[in-house]
PDB file of N, CA and C in Angstrom:
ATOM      1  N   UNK A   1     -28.868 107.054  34.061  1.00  0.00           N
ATOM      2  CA  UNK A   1     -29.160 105.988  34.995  1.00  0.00           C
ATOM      3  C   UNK A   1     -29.661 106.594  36.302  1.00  0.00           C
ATOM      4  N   UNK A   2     -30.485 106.460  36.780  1.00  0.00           N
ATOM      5  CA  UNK A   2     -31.345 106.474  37.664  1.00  0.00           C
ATOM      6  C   UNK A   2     -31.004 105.673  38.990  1.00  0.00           C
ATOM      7  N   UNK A   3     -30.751 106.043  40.711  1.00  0.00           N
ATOM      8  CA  UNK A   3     -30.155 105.336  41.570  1.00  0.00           C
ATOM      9  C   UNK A   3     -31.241 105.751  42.605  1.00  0.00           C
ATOM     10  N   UNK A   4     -31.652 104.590  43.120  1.00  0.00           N
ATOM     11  CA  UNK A   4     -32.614 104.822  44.427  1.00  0.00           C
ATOM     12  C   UNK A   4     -31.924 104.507  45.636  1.00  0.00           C
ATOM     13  N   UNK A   5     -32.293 105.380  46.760  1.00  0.00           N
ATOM     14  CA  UNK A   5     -31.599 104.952  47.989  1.00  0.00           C
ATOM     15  C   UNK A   5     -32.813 104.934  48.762  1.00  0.00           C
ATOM     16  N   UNK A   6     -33.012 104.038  49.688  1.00  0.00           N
ATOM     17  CA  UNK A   6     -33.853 103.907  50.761  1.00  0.00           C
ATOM     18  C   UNK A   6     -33.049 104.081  52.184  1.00  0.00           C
ATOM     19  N   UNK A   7     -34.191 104.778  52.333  1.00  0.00           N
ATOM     20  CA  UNK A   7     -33.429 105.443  53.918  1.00  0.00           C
ATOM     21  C   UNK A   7     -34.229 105.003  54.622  1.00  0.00           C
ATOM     22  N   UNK A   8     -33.802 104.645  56.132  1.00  0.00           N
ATOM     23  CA  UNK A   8     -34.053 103.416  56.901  1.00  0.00           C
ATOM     24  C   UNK A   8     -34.824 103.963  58.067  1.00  0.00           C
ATOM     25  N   UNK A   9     -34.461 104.951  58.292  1.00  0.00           N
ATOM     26  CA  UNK A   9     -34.935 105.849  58.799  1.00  0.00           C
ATOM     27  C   UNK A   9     -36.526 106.340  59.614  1.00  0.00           C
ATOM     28  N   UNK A  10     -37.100 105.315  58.814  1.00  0.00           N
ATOM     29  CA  UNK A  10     -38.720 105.598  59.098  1.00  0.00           C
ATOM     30  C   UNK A  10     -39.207 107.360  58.813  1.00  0.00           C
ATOM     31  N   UNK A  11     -39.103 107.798  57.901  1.00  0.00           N
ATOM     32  CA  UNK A  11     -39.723 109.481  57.438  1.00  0.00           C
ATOM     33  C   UNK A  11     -41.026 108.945  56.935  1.00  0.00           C
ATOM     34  N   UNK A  12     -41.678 109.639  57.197  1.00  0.00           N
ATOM     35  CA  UNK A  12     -43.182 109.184  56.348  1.00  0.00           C
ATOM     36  C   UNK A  12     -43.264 109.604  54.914  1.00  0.00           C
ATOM     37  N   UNK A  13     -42.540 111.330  55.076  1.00  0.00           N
ATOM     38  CA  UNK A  13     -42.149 111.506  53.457  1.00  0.00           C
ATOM     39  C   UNK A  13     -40.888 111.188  53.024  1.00  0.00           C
ATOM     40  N   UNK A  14     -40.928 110.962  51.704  1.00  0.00           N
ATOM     41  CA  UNK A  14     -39.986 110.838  50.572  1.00  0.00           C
ATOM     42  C   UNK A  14     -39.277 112.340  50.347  1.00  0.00           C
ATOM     43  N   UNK A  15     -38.025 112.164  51.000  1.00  0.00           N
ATOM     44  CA  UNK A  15     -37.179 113.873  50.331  1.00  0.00           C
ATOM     45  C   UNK A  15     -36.534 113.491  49.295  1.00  0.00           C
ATOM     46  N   UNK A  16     -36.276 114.281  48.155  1.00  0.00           N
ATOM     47  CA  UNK A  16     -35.812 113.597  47.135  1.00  0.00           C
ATOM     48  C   UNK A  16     -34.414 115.111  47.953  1.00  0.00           C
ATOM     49  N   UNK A  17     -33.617 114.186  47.315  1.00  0.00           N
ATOM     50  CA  UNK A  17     -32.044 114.816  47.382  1.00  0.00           C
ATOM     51  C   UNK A  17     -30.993 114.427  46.160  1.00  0.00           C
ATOM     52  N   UNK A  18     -30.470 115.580  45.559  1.00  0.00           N
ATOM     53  CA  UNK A  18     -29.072 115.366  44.879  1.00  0.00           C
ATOM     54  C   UNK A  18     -27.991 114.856  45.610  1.00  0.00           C
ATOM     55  N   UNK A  19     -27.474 113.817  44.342  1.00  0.00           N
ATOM     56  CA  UNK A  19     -26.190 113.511  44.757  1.00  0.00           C
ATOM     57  C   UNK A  19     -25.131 114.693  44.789  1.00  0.00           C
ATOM     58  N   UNK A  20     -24.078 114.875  45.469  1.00  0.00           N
ATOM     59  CA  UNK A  20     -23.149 115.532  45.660  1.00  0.00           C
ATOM     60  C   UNK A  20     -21.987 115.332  44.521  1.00  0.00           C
ATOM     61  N   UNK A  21     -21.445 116.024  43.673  1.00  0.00           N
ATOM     62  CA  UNK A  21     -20.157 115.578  42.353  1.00  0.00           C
ATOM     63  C   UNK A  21     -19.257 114.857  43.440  1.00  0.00           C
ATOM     64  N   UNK A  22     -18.837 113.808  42.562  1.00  0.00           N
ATOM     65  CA  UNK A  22     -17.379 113.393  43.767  1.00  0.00           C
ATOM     66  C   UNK A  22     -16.363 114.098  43.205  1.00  0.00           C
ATOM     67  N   UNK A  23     -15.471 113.974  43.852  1.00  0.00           N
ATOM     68  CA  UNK A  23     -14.281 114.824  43.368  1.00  0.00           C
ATOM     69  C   UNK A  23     -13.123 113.813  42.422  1.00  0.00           C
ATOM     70  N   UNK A  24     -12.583 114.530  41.443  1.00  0.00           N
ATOM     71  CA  UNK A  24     -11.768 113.532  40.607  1.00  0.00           C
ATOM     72  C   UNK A  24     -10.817 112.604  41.238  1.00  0.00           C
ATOM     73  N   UNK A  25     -10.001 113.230  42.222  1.00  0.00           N
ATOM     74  CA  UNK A  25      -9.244 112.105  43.016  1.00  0.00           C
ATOM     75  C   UNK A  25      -9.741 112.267  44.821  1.00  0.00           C
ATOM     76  N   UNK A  26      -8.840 111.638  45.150  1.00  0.00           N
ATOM     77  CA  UNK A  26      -9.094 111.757  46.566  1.00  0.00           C
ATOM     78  C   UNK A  26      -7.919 112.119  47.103  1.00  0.00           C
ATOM     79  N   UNK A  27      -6.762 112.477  46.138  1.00  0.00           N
ATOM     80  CA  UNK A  27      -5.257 112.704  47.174  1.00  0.00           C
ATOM     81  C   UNK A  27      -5.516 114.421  47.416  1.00  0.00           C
ATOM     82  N   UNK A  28      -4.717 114.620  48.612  1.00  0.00           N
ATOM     83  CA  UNK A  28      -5.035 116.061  48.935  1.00  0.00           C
ATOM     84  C   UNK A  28      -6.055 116.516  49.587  1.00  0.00           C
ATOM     85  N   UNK A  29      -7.072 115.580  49.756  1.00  0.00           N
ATOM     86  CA  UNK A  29      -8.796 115.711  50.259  1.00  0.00           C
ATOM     87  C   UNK A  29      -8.044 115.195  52.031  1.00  0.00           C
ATOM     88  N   UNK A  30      -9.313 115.801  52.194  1.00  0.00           N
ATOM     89  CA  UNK A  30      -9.308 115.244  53.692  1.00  0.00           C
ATOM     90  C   UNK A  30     -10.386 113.911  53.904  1.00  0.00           C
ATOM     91  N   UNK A  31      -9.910 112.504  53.963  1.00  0.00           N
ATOM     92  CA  UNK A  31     -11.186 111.375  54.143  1.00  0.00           C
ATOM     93  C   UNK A  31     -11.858 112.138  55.624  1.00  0.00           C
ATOM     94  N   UNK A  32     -13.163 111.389  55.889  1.00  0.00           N
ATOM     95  CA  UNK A  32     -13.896 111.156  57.117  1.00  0.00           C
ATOM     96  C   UNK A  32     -14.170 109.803  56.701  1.00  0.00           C
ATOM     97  N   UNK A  33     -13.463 108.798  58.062  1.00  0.00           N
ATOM     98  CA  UNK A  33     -14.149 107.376  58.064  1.00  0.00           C
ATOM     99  C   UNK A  33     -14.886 107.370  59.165  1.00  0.00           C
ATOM    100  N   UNK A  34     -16.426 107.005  59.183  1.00  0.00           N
ATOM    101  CA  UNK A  34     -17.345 106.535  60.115  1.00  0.00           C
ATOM    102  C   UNK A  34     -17.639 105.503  60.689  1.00  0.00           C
ATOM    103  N   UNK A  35     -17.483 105.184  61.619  1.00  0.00           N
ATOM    104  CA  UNK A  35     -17.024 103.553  61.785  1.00  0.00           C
ATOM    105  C   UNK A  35     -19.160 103.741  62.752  1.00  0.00           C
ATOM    106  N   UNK A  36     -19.664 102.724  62.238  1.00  0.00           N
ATOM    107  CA  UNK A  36     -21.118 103.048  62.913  1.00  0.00           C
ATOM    108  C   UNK A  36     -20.864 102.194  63.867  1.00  0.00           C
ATOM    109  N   UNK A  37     -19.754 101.390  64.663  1.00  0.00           N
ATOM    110  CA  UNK A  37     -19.965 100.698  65.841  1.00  0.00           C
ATOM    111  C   UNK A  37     -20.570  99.288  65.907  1.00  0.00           C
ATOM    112  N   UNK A  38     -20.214  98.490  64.629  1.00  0.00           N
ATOM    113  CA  UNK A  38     -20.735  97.085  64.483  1.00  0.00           C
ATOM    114  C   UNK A  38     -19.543  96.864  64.354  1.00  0.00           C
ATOM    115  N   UNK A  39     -19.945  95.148  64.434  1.00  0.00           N
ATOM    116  CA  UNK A  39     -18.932  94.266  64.779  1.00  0.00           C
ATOM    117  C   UNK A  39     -17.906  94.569  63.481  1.00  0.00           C
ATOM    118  N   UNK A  40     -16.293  94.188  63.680  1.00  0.00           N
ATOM    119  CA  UNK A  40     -15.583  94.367  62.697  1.00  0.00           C
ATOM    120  C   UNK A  40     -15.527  95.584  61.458  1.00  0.00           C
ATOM    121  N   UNK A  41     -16.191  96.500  61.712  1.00  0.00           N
ATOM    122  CA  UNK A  41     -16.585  97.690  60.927  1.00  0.00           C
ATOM    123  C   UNK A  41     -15.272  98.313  61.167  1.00  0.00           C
ATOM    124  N   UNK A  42     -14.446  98.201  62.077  1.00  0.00           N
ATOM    125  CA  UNK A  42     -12.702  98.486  62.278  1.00  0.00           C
ATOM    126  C   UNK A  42     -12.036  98.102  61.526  1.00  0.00           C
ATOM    127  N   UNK A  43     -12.372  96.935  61.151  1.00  0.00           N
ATOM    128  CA  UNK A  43     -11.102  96.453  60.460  1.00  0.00           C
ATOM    129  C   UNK A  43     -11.025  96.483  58.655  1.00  0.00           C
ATOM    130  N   UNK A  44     -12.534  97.037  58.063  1.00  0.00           N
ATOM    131  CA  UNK A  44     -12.480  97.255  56.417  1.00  0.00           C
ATOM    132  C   UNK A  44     -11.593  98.559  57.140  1.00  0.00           C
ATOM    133  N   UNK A  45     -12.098  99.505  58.038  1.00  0.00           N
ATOM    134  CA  UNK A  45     -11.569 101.065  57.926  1.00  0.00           C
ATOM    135  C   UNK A  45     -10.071 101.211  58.228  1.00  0.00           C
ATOM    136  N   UNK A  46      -9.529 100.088  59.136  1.00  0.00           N
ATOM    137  CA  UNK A  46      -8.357 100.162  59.096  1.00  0.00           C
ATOM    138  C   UNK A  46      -7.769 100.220  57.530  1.00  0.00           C
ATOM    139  N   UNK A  47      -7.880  99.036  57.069  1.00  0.00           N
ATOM    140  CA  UNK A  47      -7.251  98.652  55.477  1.00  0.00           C
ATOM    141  C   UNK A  47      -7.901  99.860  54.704  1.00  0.00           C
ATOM    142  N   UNK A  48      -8.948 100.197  54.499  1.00  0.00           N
ATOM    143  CA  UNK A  48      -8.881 101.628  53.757  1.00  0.00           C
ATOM    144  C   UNK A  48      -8.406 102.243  53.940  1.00  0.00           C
ATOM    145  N   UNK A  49      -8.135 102.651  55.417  1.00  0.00           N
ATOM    146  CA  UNK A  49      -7.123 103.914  55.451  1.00  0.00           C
ATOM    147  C   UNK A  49      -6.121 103.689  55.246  1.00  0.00           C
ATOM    148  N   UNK A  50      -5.496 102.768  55.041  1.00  0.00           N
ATOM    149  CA  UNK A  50      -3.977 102.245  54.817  1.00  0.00           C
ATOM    150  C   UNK A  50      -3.997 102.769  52.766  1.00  0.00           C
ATOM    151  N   UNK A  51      -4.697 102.650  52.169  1.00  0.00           N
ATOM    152  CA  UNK A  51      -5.160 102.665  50.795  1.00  0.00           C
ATOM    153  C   UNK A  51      -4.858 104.176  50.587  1.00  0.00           C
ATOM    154  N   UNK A  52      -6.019 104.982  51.231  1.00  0.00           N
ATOM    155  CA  UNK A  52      -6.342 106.137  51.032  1.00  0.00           C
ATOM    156  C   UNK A  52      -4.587 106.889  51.599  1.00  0.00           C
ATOM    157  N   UNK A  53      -4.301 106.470  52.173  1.00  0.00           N
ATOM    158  CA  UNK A  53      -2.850 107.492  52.729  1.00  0.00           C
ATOM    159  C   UNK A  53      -2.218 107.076  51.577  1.00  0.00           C
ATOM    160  N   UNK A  54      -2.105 105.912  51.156  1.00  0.00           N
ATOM    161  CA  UNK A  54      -1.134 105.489  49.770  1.00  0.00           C
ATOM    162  C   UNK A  54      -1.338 106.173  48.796  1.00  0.00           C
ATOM    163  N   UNK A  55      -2.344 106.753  48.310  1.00  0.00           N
ATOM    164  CA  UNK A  55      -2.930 107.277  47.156  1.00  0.00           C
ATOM    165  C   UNK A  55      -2.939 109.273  47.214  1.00  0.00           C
ATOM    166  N   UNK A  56      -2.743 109.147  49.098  1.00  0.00           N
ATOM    167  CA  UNK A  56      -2.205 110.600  49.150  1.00  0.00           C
ATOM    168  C   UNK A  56      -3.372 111.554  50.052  1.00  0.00           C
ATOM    169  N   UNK A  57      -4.182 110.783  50.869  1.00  0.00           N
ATOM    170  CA  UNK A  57      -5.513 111.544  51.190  1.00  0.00           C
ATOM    171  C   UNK A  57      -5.109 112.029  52.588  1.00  0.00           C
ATOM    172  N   UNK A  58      -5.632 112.687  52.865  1.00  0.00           N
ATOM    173  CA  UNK A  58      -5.506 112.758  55.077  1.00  0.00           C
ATOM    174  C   UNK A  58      -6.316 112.127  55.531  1.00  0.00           C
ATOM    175  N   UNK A  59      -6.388 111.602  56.458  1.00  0.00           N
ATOM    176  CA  UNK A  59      -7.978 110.539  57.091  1.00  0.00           C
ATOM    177  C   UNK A  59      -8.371 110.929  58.107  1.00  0.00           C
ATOM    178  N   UNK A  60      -9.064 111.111  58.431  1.00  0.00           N
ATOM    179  CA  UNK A  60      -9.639 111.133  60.323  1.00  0.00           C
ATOM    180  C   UNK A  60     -10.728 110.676  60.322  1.00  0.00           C
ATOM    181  N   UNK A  61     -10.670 109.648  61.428  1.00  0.00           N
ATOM    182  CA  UNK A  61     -11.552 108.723  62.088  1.00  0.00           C
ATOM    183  C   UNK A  61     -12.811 109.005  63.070  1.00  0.00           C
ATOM    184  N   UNK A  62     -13.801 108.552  62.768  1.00  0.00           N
ATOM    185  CA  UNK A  62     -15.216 109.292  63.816  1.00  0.00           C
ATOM    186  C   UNK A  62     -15.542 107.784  63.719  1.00  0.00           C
ATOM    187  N   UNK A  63     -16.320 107.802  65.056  1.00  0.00           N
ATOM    188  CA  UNK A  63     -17.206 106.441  65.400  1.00  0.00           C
ATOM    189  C   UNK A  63     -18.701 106.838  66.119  1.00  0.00           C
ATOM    190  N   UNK A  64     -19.350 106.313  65.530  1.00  0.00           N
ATOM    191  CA  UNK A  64     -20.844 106.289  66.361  1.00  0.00           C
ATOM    192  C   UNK A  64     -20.756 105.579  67.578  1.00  0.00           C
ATOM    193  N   UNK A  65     -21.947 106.547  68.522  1.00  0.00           N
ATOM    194  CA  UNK A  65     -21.828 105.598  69.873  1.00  0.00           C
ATOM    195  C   UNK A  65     -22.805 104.328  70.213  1.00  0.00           C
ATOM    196  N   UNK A  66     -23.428 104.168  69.066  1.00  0.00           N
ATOM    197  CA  UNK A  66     -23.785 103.130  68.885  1.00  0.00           C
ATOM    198  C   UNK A  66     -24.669 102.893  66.993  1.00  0.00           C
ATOM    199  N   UNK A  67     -24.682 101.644  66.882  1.00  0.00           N
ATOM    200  CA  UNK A  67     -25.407 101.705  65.418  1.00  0.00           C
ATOM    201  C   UNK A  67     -26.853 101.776  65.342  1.00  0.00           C
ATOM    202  N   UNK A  68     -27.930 101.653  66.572  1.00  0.00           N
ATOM    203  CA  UNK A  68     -28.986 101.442  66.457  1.00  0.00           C
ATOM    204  C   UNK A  68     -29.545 102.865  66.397  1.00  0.00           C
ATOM    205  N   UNK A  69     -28.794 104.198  66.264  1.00  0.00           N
ATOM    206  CA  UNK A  69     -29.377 104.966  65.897  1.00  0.00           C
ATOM    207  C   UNK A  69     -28.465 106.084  65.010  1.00  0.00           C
ATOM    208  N   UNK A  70     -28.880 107.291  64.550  1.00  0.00           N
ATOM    209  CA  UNK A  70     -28.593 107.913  63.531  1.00  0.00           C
ATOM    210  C   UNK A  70     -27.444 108.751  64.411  1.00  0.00           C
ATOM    211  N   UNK A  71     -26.028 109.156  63.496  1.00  0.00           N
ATOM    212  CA  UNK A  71     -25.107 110.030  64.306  1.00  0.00           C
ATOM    213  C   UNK A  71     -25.717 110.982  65.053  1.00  0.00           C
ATOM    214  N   UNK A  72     -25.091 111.144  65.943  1.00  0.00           N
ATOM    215  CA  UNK A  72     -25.635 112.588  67.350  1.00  0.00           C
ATOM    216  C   UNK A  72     -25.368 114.133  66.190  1.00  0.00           C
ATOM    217  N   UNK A  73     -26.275 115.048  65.964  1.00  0.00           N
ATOM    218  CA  UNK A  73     -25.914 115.872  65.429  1.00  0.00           C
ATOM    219  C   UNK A  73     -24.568 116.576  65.908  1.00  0.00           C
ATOM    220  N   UNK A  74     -24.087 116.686  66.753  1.00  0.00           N
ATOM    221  CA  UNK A  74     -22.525 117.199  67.226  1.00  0.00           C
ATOM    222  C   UNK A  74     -21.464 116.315  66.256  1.00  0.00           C
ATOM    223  N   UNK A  75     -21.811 115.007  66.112  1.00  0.00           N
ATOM    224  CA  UNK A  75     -20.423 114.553  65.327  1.00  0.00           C
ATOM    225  C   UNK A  75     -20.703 114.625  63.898  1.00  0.00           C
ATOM    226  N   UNK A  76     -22.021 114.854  63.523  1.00  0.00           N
ATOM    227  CA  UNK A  76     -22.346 115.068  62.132  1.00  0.00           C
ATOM    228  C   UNK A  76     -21.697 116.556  61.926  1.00  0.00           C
ATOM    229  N   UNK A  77     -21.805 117.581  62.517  1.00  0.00           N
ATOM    230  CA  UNK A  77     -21.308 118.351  62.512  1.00  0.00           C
ATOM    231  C   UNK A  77     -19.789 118.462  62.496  1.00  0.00           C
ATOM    232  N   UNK A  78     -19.161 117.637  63.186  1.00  0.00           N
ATOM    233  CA  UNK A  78     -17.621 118.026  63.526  1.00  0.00           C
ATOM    234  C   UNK A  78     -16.704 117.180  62.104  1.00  0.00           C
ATOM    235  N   UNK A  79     -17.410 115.729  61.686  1.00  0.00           N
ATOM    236  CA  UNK A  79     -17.153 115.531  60.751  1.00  0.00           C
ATOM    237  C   UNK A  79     -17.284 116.197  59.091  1.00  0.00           C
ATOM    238  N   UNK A  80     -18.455 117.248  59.056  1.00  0.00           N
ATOM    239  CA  UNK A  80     -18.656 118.127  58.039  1.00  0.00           C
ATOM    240  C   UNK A  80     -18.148 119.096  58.093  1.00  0.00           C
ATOM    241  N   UNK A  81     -17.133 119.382  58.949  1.00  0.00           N
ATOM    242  CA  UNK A  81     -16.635 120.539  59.333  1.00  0.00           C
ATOM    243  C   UNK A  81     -15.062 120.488  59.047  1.00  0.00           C
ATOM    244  N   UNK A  82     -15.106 118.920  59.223  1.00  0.00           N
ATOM    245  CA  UNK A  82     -13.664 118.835  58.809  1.00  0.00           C
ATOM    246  C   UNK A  82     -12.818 117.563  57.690  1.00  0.00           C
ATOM    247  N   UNK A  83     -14.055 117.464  57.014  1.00  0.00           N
ATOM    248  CA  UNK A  83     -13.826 116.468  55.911  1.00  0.00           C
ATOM    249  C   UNK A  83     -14.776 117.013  54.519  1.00  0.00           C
ATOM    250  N   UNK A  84     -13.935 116.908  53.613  1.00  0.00           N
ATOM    251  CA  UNK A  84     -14.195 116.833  52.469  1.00  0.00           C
ATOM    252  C   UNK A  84     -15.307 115.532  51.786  1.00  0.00           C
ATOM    253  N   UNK A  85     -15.222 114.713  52.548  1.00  0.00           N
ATOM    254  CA  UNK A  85     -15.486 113.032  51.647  1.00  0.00           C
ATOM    255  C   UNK A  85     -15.665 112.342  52.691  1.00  0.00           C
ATOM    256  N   UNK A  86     -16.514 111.630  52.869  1.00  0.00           N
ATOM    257  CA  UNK A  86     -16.984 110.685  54.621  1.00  0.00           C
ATOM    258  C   UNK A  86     -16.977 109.333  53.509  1.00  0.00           C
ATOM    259  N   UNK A  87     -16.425 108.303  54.257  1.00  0.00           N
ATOM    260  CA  UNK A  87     -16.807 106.811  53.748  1.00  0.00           C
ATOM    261  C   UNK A  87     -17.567 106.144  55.336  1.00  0.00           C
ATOM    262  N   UNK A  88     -18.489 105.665  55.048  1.00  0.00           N
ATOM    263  CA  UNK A  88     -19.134 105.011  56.406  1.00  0.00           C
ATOM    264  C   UNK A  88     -18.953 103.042  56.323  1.00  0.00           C
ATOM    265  N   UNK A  89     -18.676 103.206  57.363  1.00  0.00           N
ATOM    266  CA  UNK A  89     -18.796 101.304  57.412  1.00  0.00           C
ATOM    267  C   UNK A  89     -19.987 100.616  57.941  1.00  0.00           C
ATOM    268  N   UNK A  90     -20.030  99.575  56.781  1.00  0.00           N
ATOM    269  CA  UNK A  90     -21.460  98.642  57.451  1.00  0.00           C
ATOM    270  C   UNK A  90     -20.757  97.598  57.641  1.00  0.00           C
ATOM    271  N   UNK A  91     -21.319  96.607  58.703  1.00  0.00           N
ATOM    272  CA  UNK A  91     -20.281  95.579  58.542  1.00  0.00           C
ATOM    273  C   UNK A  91     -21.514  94.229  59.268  1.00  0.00           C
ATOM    274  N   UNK A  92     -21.207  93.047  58.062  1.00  0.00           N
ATOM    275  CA  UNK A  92     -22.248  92.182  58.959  1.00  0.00           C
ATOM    276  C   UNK A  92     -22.505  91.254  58.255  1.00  0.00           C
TER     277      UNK A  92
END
């Protein structure tokens, strides 16, 4: 099966990129939740993280400083630096 993602991005070219393996569970992993700074995008990440600690994960929380543009490379960085697994929120 075959999965297209469109990136929003405006690139003129097409990068083709591999998906990343997920990992079999998530307990023991470290989450990254991204909260991109829209309305209520707090409150799915609250209740996930409530999930993900149940099931055994560590979480730490990053927020964009705003949604109308792409993370600041510094927090893309600090979050890849210290998470295993990022879940991002859209909310709307």
């Amino acid at each position: 099966m075959s999965t297209v993602i469109l990136d929003p991005t405006g690139e003129r070219r097409l990068a083709e990129m591999s998906r990343c393996a997920r990992p079999a569970t998530l307990a023991g992993l470290t989450v990254g939740l991204l909260d991109i700074s829209k309305a209520r995008g707090d409150v799915f990440l609250d209740r996930l993280e409530q999930h993900l600690v149940e099931i055994g994960a560590s979480v730490k929380r990053f927020r964009k400083p705003t949604f109308t543009k792409p993370a600041p490379v510094d927090l893309r960085h600090e979050i890849a630096s210290q998470c295993q697994v990022v879940i991002e929120a859209l909310a709307d």
